[in-house]
Protein backbone atom coordinates (compact mmCIF):
# COMPACT_ATOMS: atom_id res chain seq x y z
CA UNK A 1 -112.54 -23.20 -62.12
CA UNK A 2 -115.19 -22.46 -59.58
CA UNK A 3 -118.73 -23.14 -60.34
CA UNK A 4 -121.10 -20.32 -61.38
CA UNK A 5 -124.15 -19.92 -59.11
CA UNK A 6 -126.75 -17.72 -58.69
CA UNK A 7 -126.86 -14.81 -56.28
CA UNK A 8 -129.24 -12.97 -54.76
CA UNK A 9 -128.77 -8.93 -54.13
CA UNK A 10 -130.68 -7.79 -51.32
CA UNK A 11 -131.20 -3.96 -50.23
CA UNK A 12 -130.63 -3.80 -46.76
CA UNK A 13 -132.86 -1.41 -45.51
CA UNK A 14 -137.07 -1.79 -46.57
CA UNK A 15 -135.39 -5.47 -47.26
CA UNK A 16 -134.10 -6.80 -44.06
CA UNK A 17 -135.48 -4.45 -41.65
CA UNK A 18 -137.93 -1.52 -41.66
CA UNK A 19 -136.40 1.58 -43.39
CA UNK A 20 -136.60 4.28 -40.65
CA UNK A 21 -134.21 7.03 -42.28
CA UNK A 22 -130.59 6.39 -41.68
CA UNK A 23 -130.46 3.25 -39.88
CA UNK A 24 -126.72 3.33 -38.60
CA UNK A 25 -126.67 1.18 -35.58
CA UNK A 26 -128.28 -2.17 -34.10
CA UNK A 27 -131.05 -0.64 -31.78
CA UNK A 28 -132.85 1.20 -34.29
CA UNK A 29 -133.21 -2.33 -36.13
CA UNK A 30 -136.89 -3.53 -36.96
CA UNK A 31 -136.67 -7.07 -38.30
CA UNK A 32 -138.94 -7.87 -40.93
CA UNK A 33 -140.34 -11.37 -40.35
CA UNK A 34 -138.11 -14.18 -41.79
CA UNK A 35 -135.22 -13.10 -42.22
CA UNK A 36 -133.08 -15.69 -41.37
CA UNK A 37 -135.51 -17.98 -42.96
CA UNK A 38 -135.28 -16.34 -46.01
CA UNK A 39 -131.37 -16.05 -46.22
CA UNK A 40 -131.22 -19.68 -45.12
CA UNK A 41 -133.52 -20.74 -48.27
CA UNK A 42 -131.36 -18.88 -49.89
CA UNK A 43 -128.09 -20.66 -48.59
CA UNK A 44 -129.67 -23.78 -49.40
CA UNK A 45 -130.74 -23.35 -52.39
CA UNK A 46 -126.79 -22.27 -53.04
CA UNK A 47 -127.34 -19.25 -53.83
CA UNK A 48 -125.26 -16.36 -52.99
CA UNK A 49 -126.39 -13.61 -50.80
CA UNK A 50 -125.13 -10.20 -51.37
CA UNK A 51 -126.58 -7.01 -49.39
CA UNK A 52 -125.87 -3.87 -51.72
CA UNK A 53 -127.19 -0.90 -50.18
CA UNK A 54 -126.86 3.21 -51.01
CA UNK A 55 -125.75 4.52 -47.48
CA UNK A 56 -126.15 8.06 -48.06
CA UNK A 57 -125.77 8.73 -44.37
CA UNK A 58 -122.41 8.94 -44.19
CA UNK A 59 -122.45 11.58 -47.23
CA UNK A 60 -124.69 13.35 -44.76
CA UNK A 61 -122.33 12.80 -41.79
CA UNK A 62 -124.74 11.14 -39.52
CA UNK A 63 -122.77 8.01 -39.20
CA UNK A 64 -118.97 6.99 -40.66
CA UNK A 65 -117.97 4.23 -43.40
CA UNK A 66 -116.30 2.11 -40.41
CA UNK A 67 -120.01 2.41 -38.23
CA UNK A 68 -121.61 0.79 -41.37
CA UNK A 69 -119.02 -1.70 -41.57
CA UNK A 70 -119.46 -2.37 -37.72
CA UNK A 71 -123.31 -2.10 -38.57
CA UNK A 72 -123.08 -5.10 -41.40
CA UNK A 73 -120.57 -7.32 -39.34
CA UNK A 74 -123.46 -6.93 -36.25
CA UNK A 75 -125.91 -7.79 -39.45
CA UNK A 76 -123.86 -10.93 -40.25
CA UNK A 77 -123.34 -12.43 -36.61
CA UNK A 78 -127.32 -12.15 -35.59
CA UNK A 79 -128.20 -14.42 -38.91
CA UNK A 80 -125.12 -16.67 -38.29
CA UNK A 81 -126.36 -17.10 -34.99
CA UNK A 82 -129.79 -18.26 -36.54
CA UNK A 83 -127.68 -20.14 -39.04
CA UNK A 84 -128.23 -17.82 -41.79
CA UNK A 85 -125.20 -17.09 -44.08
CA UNK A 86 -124.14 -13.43 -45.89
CA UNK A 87 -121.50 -14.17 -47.99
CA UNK A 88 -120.66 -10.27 -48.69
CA UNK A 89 -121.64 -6.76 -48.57
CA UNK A 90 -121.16 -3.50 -51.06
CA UNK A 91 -122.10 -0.24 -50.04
CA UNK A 92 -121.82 3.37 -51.77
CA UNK A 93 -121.32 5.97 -49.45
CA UNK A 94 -121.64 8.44 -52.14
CA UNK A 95 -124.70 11.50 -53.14
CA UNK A 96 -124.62 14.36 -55.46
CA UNK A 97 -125.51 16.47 -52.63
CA UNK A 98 -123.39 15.46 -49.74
CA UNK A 99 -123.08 17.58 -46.81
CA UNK A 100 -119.14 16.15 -46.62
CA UNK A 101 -117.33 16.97 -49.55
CA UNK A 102 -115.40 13.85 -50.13
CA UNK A 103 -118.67 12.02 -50.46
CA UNK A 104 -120.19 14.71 -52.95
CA UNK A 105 -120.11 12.96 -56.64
CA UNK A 106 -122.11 10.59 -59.00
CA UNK A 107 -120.35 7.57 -58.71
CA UNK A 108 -121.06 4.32 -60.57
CA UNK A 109 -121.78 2.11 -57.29
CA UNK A 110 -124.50 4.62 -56.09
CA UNK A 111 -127.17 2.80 -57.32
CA UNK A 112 -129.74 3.29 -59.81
CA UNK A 113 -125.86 2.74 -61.45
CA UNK A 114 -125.00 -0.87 -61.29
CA UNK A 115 -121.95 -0.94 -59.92
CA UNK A 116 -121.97 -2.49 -56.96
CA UNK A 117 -124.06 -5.59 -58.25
CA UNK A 118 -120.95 -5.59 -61.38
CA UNK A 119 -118.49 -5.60 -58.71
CA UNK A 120 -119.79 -8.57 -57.09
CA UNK A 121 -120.26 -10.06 -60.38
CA UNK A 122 -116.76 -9.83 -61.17
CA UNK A 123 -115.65 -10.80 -57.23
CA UNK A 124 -117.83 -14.23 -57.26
CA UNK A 125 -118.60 -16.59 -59.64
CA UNK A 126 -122.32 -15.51 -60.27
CA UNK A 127 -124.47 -17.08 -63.09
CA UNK A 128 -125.86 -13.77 -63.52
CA UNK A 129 -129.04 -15.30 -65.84
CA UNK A 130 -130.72 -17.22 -62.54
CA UNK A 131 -129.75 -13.98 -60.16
CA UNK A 132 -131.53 -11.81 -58.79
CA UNK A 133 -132.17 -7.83 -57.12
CA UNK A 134 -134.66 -7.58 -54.09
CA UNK A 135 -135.26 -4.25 -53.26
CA UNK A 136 -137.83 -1.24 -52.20
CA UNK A 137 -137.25 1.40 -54.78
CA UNK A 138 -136.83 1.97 -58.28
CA UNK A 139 -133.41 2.76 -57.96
CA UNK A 140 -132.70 -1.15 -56.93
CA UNK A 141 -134.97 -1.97 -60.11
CA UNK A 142 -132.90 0.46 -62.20
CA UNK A 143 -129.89 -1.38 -61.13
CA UNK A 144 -130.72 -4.63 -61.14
CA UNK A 145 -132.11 -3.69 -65.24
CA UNK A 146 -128.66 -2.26 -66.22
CA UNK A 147 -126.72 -5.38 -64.54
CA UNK A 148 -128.87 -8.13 -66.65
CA UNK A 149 -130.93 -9.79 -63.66
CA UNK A 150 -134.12 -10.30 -62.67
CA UNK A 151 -135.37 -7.20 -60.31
CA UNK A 152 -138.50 -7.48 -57.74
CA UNK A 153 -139.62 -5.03 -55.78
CA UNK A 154 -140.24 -5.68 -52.27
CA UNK A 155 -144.03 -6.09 -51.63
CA UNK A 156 -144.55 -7.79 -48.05
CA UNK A 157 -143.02 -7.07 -44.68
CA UNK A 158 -142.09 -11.40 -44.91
CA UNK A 159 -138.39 -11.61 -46.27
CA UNK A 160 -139.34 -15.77 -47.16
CA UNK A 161 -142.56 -14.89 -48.96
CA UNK A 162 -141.00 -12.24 -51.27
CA UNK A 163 -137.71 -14.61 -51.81
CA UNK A 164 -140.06 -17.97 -53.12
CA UNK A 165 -141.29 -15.20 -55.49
CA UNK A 166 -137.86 -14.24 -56.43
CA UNK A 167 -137.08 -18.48 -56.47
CA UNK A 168 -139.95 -19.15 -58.69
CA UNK A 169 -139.13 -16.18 -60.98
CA UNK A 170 -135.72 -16.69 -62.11
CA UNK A 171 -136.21 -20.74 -62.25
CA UNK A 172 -138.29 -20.08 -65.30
CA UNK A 173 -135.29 -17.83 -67.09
């Protein structure tokens, strides 16, 4: 059996980079500093790293499930590149009010719901009790509540500075 390690959910966007309303593709990108610090910590503290993100813009139609795939694999090879690792990505392309109708529902991955944090859960071998949700809203707080982890809201613009707070919280559970 594999080993149980921690993981650590990240929010993509007020997480990563600036969250400028339906960031679909690579030159609307604002880094936040550290980044690839951060996810390296992260990697080396063997962590997992999991970006779980609501991406109501396709539901809206101004970008396609494939564009945000093509969007997270872009995401992946700029850290890899600075030796940072993401070892997977969940996203609900879901909202109650969806322009498109095949996105128009309340599903359970849409988070405040937990789903896409379970999912993971049950995809990895995550020692859920040392993991942790980094996010920007209440929604990622909600979720990260109703899956059993440790939630903290993103309070800095520096990736690194808000994961050693994220570190230092969960060593003491």
């Amino acid at each position: 059996m594999t080993e149980r390690r921690p993981a650590a959910f990240l929010d993509r966007d007020g997480v990563f980079f600036a969250d400028d309303g339906y960031v679909g593709d690579a030159e609307r990108v604002r880094w936040f500093k550290n980044v690839s610090a951060a996810i390296r910590r992260l990697n080396a503290a063997h962590y997992h790293v999991f970006v779980v993100t609501n991406q109501s813009g396709v539901a809206r139609g101004h970008y396609t499930e494939q564009d945000v795939g093509r969007f997270h694999q872009w995401m992946r090879a700029e850290l890899a590149r600075e030796g940072a690792r993401i070892d997977d990505f969940r996203f609900c392309p879901h909202h109650p009010q969806a322009a498109l109708p095949n996105y128009r529902r309340v599903c359970e991955c849409r988070k405040p719901s937990p789903g896409m944090l379970l999912e993971l859960m049950r995809a990895w071998p995550v020692d859920a009790i040392h993991s942790f949700m980094l996010g920007d809203q209440e929604t990622d707080m909600e979720a990260a509540r109703a899956a059993g982890i440790f939630g903290q809201l993103m309070e800095s613009d520096d990736l690194l500075q808000m994961v050693e707070i994220c570190l230092a919280a969960t060593a003491k559970r």
